[in-house]
Protein backbone atom coordinates (compact mmCIF):
# COMPACT_ATOMS: atom_id res chain seq x y z
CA UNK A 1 0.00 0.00 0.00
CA UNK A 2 1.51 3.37 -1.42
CA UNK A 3 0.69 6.48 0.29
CA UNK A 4 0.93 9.76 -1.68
CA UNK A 5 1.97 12.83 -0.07
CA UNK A 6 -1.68 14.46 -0.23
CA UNK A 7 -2.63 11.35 1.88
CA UNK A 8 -0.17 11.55 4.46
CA UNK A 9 -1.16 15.42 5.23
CA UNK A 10 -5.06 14.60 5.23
CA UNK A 11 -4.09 11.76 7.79
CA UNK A 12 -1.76 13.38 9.96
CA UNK A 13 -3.96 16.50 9.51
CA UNK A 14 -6.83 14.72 10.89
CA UNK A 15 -5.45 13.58 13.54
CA UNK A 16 -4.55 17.05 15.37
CA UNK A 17 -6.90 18.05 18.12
CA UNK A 18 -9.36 21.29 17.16
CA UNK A 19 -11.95 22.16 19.14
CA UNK A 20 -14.62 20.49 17.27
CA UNK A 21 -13.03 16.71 17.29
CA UNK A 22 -11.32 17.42 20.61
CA UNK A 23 -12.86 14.42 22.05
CA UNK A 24 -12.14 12.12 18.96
CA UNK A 25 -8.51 13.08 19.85
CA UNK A 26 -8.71 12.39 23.58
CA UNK A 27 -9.99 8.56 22.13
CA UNK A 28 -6.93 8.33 19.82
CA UNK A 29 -4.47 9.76 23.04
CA UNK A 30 -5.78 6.82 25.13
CA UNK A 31 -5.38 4.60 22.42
CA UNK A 32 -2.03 5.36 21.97
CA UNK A 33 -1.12 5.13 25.80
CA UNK A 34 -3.28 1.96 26.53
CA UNK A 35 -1.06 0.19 23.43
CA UNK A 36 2.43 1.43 24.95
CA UNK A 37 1.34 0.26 28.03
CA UNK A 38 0.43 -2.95 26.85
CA UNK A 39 3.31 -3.50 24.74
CA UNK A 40 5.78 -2.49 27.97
CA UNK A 41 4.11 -4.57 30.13
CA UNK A 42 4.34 -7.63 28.45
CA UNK A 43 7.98 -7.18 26.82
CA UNK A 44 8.68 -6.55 30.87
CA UNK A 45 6.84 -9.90 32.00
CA UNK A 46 8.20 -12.17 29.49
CA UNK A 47 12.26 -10.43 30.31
CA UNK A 48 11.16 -11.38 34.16
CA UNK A 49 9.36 -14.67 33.80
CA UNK A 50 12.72 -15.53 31.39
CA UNK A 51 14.99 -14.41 33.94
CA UNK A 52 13.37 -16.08 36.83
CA UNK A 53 13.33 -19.04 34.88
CA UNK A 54 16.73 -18.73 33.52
CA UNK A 55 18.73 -17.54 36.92
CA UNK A 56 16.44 -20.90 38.61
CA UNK A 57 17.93 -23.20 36.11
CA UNK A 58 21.37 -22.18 36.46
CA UNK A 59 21.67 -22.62 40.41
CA UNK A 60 19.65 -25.48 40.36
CA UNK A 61 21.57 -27.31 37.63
CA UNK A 62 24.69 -25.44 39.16
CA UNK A 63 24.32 -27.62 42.79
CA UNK A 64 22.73 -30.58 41.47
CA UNK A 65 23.76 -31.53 38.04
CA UNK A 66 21.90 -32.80 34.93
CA UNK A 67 21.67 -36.58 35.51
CA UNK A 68 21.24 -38.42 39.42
CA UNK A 69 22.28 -41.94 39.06
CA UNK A 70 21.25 -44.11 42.19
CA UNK A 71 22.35 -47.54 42.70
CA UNK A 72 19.00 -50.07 43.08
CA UNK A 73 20.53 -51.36 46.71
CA UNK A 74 20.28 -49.38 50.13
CA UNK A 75 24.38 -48.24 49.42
CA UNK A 76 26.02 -47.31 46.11
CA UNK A 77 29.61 -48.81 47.18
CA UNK A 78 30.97 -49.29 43.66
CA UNK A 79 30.89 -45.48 43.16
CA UNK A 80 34.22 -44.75 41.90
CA UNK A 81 34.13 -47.43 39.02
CA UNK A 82 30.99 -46.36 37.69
CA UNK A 83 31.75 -43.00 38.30
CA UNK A 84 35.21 -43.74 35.75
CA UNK A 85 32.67 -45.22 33.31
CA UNK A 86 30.90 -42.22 32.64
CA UNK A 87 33.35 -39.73 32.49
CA UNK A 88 34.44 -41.55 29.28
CA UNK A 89 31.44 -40.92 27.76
CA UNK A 90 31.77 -38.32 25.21
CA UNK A 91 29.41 -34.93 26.79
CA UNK A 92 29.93 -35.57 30.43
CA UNK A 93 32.13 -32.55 31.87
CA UNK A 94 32.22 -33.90 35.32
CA UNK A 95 31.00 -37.05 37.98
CA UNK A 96 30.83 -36.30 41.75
CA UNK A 97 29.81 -38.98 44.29
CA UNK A 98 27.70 -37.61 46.67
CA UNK A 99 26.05 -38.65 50.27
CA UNK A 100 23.00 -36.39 51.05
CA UNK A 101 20.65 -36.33 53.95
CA UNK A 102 18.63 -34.16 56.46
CA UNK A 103 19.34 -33.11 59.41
CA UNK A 104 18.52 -30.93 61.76
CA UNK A 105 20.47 -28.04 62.38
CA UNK A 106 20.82 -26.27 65.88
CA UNK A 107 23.34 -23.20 67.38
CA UNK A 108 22.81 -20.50 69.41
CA UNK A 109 18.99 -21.50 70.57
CA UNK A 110 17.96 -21.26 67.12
CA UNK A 111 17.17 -25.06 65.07
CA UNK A 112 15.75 -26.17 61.83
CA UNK A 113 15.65 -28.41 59.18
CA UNK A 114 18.99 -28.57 56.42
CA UNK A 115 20.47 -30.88 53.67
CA UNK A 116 24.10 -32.02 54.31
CA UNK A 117 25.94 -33.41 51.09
CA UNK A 118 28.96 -34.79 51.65
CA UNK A 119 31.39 -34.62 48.35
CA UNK A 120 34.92 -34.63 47.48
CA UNK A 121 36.41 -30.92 47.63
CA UNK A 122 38.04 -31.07 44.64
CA UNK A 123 34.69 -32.07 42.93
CA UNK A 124 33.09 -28.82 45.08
CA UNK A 125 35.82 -26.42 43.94
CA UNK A 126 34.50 -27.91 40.26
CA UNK A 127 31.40 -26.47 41.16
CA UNK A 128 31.76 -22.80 39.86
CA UNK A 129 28.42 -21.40 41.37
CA UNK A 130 30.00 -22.74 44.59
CA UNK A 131 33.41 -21.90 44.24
CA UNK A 132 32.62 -18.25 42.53
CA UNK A 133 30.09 -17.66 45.23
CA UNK A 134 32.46 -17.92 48.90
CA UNK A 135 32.04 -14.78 50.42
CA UNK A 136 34.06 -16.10 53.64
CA UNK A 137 36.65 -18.71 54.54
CA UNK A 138 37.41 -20.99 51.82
CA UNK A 139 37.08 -24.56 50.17
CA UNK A 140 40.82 -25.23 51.40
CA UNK A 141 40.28 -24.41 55.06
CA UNK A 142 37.49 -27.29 54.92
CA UNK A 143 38.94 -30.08 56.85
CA UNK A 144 36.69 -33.46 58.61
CA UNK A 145 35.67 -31.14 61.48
CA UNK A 146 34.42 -28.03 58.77
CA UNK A 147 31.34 -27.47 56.92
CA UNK A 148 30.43 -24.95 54.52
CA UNK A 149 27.05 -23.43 55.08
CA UNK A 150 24.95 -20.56 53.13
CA UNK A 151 25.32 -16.94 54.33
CA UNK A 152 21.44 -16.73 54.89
CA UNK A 153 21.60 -20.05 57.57
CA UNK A 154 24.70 -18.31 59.14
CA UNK A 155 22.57 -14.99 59.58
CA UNK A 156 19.65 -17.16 60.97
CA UNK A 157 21.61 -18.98 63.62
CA UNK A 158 24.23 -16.23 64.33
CA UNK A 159 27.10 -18.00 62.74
CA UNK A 160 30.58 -16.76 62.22
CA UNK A 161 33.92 -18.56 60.88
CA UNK A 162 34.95 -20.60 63.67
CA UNK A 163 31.48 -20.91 64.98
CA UNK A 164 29.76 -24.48 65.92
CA UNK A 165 26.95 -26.17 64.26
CA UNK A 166 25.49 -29.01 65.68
CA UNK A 167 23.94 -31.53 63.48
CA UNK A 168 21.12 -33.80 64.18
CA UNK A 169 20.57 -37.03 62.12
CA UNK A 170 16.77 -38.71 62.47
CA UNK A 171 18.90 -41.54 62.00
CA UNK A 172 20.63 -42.29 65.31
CA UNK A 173 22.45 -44.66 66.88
CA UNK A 174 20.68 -48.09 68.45
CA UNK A 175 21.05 -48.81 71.79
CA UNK A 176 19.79 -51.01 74.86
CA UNK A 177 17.50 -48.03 75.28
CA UNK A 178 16.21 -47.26 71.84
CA UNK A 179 17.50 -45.50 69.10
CA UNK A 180 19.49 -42.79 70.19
CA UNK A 181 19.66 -39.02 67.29
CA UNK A 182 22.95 -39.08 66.32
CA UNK A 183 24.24 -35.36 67.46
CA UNK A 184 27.35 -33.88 66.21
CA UNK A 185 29.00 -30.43 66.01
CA UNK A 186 31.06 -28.81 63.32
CA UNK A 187 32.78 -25.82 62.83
CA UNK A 188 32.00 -23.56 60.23
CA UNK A 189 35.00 -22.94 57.94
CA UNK A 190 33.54 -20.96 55.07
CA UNK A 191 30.28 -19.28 54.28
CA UNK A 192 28.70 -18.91 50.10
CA UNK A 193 26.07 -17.07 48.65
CA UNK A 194 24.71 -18.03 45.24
CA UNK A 195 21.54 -16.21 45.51
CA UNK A 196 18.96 -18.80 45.57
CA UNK A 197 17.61 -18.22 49.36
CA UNK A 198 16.44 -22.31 49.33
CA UNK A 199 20.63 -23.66 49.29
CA UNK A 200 21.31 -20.35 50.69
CA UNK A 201 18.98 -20.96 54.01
CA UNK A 202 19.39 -24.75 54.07
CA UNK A 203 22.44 -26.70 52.43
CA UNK A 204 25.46 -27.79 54.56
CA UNK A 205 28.64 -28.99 52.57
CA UNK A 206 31.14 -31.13 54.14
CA UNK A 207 34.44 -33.44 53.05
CA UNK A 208 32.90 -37.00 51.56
CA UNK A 209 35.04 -38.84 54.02
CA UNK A 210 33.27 -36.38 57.01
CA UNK A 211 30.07 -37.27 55.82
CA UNK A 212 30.64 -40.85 55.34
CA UNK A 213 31.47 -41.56 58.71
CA UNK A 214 28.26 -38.93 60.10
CA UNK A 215 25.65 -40.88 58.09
CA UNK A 216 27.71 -44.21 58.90
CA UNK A 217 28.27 -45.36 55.45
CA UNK A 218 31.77 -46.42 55.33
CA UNK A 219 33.28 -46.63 51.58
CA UNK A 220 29.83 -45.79 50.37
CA UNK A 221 27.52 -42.75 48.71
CA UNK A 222 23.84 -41.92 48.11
CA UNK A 223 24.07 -40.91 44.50
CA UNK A 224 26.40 -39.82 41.90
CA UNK A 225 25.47 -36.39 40.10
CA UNK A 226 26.95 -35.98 36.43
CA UNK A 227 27.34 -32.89 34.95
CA UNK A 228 27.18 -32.23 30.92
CA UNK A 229 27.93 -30.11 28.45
CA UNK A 230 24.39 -29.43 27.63
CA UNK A 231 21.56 -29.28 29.36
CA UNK A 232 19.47 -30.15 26.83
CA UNK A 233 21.17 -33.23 25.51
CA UNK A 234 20.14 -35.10 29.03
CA UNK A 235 18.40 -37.83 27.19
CA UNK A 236 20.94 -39.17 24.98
CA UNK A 237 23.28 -39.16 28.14
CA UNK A 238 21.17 -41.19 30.74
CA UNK A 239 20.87 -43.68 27.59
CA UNK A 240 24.15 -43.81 26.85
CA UNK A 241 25.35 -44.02 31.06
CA UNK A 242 22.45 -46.75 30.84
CA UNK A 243 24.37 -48.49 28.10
CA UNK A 244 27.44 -48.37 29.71
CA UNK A 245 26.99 -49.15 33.29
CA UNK A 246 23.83 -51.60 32.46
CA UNK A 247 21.10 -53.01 34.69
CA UNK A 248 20.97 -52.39 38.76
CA UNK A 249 21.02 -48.90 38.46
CA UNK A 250 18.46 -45.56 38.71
CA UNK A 251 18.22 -42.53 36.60
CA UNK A 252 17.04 -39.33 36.85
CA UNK A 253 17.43 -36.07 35.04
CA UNK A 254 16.65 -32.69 35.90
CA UNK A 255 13.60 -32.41 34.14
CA UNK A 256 12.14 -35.30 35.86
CA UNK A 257 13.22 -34.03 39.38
CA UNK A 258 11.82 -30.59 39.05
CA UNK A 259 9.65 -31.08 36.42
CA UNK A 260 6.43 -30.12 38.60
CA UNK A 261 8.68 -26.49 39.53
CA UNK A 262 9.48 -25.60 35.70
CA UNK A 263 5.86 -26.39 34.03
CA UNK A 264 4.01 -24.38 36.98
CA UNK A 265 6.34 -21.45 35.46
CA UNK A 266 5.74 -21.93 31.82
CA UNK A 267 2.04 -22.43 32.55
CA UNK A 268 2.40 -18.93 34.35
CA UNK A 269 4.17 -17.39 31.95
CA UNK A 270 2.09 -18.81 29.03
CA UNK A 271 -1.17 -17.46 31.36
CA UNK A 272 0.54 -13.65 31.56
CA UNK A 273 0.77 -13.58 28.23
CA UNK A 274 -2.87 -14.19 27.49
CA UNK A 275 -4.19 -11.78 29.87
CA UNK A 276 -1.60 -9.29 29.01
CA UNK A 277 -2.27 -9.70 25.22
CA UNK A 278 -6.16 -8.42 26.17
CA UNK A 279 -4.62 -4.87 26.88
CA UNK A 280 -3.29 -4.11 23.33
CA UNK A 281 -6.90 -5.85 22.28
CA UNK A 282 -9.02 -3.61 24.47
CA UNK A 283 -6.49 0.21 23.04
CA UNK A 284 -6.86 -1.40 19.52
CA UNK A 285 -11.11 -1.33 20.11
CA UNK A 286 -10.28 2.15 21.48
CA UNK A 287 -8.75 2.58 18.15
CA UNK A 288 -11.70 1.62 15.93
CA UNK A 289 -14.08 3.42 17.93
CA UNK A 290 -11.56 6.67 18.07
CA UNK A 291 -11.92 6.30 14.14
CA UNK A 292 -15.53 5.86 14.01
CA UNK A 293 -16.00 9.10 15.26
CA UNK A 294 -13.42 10.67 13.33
CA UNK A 295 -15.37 9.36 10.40
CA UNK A 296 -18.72 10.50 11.47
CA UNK A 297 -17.48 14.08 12.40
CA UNK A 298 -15.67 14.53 8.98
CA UNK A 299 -18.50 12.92 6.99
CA UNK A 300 -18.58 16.24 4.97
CA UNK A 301 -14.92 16.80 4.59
CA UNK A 302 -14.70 12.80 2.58
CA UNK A 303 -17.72 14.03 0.36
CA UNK A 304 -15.65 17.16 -0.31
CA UNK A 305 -12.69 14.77 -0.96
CA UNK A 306 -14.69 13.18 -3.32
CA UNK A 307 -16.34 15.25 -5.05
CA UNK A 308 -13.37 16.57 -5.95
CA UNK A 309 -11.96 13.81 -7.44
CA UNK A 310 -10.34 11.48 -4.42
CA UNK A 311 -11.13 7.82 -4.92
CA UNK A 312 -12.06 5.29 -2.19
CA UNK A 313 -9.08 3.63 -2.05
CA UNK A 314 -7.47 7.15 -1.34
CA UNK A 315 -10.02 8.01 1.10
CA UNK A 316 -9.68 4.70 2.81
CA UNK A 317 -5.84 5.09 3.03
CA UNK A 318 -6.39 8.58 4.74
CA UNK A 319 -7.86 6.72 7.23
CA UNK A 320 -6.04 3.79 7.86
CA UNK A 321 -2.98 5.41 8.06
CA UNK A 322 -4.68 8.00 10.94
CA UNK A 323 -5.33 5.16 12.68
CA UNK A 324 -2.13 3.06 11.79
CA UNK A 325 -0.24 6.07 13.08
CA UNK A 326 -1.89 5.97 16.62
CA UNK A 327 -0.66 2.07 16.83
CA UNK A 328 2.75 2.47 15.67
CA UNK A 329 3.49 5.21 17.43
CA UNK A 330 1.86 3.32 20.83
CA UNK A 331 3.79 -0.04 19.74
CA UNK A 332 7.60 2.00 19.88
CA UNK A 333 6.51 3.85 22.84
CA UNK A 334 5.60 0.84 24.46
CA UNK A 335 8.67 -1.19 22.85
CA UNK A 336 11.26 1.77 24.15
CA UNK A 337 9.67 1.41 27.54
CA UNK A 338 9.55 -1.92 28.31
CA UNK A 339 12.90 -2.79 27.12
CA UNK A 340 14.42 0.30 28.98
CA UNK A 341 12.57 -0.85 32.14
CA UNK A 342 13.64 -4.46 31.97
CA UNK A 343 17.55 -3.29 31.54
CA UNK A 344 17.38 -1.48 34.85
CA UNK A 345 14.56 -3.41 36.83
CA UNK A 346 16.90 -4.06 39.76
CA UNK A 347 17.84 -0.47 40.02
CA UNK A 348 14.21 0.47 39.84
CA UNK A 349 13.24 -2.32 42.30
CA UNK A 350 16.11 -0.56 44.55
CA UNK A 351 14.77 2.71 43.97
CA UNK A 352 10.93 1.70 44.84
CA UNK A 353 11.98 0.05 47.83
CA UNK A 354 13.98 2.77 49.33
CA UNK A 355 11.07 5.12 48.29
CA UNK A 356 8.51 3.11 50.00
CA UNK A 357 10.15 1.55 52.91
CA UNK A 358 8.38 -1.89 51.98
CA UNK A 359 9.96 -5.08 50.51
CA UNK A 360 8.67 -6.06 47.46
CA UNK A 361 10.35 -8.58 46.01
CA UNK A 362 11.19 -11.20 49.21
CA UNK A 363 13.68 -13.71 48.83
CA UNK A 364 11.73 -16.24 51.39
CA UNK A 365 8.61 -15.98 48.44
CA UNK A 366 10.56 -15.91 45.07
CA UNK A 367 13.54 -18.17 46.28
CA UNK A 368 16.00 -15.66 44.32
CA UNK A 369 17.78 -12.39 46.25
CA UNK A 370 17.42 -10.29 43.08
CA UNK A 371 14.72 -9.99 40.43
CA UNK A 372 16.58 -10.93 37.39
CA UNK A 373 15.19 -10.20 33.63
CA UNK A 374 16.38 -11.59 30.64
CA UNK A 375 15.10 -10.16 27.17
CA UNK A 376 14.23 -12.61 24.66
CA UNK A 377 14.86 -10.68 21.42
CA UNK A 378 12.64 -13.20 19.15
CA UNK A 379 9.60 -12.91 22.16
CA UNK A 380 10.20 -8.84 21.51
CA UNK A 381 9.45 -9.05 18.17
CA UNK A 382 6.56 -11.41 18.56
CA UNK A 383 5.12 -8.64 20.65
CA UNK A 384 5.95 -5.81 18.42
CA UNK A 385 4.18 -7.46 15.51
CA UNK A 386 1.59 -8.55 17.20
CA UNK A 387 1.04 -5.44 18.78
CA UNK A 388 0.88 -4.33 14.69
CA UNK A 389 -0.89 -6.26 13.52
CA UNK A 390 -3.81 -5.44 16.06
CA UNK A 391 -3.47 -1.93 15.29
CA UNK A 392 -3.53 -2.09 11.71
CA UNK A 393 -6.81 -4.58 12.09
CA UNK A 394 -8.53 -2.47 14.27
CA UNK A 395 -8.32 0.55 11.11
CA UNK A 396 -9.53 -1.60 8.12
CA UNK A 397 -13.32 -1.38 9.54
CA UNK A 398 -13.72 2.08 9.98
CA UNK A 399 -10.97 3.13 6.75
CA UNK A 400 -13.36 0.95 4.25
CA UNK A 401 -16.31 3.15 6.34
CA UNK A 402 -15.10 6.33 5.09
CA UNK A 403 -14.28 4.80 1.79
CA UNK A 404 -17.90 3.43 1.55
CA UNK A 405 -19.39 7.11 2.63
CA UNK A 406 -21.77 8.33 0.06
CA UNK A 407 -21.05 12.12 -0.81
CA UNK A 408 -24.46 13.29 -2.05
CA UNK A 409 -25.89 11.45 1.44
CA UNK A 410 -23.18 13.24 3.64
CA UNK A 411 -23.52 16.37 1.74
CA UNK A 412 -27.75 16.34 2.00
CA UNK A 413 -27.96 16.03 5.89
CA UNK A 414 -25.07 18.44 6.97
């Protein structure tokens, strides 16, 4: 569709306020405001909703790994020849033989539940969300009588380096009397922070050998995690581990284990975009009955128009580019907005809180210490032309209006 310069001046012409069509204008200004509005607020949502989901996968794949193999007997003892099988296997970046279990966790009056895994510290300082993340002590300083503990536990139980935790395993000891918890302090030789507030508040690291002999399993571990290469490849790897250690063994990958966390987001996200999507809908109706009006209160100006020669199809351009205008121009508001807010959200967060004096985005809720935001360039544009596309729609009704507008009727009843 070709506009000609005459067009472009009737449209843009049109659109100016007087005092006649001041109203019509006041429609188009709302339409224009309720589409950048729109169009920020969902380029904002999908940045946090891909963030959250983005920041969630790293530190949960960062601390557990891609693919959990469990032996089918109460002990996996043969854990360091299966674990030399699969690192052969081509994709696997690293195997660490783990011993996990919960405890409860007491110092200072204050108790509550944790997670102590027990792992090789060579395999932990592997671990680069662990070993990027110490913000005191460090991974060498760990010895059988250390633990490393999450910044947000050592805050809750007034911990400091040096500081004992005692550890309380459901588990205990039997005697003549009954079973007896097995209790057990440890001093704290480093401290991390990875910004998930779930490992942050909860998860103990020790030396394997430390937690072998705590959880009583001499020359033995729960599990063996494997990291890869890809996250995505995670089939092909459990069938190829499968291949190669064969049958009395368990697999899981991290799909399976959190599968129930991940779908509740994409069914969120998927949800947000739906009800979002319904604001640019309701500015584009605001659009067609903006034009509407502007058609009915220049009813005399088109049969001018055409009188004096303009055809339909010009008169119908006229109008769908006065409306077109309003969208576009909403749709890079919006689209400048959104993607400016979603660069500095943090700061802003910052900013609001400070201004306020209220929390609003709590670690305890959200599990993360930041809101993060990740922009999705493709999702963007699926937004941007979507937001088009509405905007253009909502003009062809009310364009082929004005093109359809009878002169010698319009003129007779002005």
């Amino acid at each position: 569709m070709v506009f000609s310069a005459f067009e472009r001046m009737m449209a843009f012409r049109y659109l100016r306020a007087r005092r006649r069509e001041g109203f019509v204008s006041v429609i188009a200004g709302f339409s224009l405001l309720g589409i950048a509005l729109g169009v920020a607020t969902l380029i904002i949502v999908m940045a946090v909703m891909n963030g959250f989901r983005q920041e969630l996968l790293t530190r949960i794949l960062g601390l557990n790994g891609h693919v959990t193999v469990f032996s089918n007997g109460p002990n996996f003892f043969d854990y360091e020849g299966a674990a030399g099988e699969i690192r052969g296997l081509p994709g696997v970046v690293a195997v660490t033989p783990m011993i996990e279990g919960q405890v409860m966790a007491t110092a200072n009056g204050q108790s509550g539940g944790a997670i102590v895994r027990g792992a090789a510290m060579e395999n932990l300082a592997q671990r680069k969300i662990i070993a990027d993340n110490i913000v005191q002590g460090s991974l060498a300083d760990l010895g059988d009588e250390k633990i490393l503990i999450g910044q947000r536990m050592a805050e809750k139980y007034g911990l400091r380096l040096g500081d004992k935790l005692s550890l309380i395993s459901p588990k205990g000891n039997v005697t003549a009397f009954g079973t007896v918890p097995r209790v057990r302090g440890y001093e704290v030789g480093a401290i991390f922070n990875v910004g998930m507030y779930e490992y942050d508040s909860s998860f103990v690291f020790m030396p394997l050998a430390a937690a072998q002999v705590y959880f009583q399993q001499p020359e033995a571990v729960t599990h063996l995690e494997v990291v890869l290469d890809n996250a995505d490849r995670t089939e092909s790897a459990m069938a190829a581990i499968a291949g190669e250690l064969g049958p009395g063994y368990r697999l899981f990958d991290w799909r399976r284990t959190n599968s129930s966390f991940f779908n509740a987001l994409q069914v969120e996200r998927n949800v947000m975009f739906l009800i979002l999507t319904l604001i640019i809908l309701v500015a584009a109706f605001n659009i067609i009955s903006g034009l509407i009006m502007l058609v009915k209160d220049k009813g005399r100006d088109i049969a001018i128009l055409r009188t004096m020669g303009a055809s339909r199809g010009s008169v119908m351009r006229i109008f769908f580019m006065a409306g077109a205008s309003v969208g576009v121009a909403g749709t890079l508001g919006g689209l400048g907005l959104g993607v400016a807010f979603a660069a500095n959200i943090e700061e802003i967060r910052q900013f609001l809180q400070s201004l306020t004096g209220t929390e609003l985005f709590s670690a305890e809720i959200y599990f993360l210490a930041h809101m993060p935001a990740e922009m999705d360039w493709n999702e963007v544009l699926s937004v941007v032309l979507m937001a088009l596309g509405l905007s253009f729609g909502a003009t062809i009704y009310p364009s082929w209006r004005a093109a359809r507008l009878d002169p010698v009727e319009a003129l007779r009843y002005e």
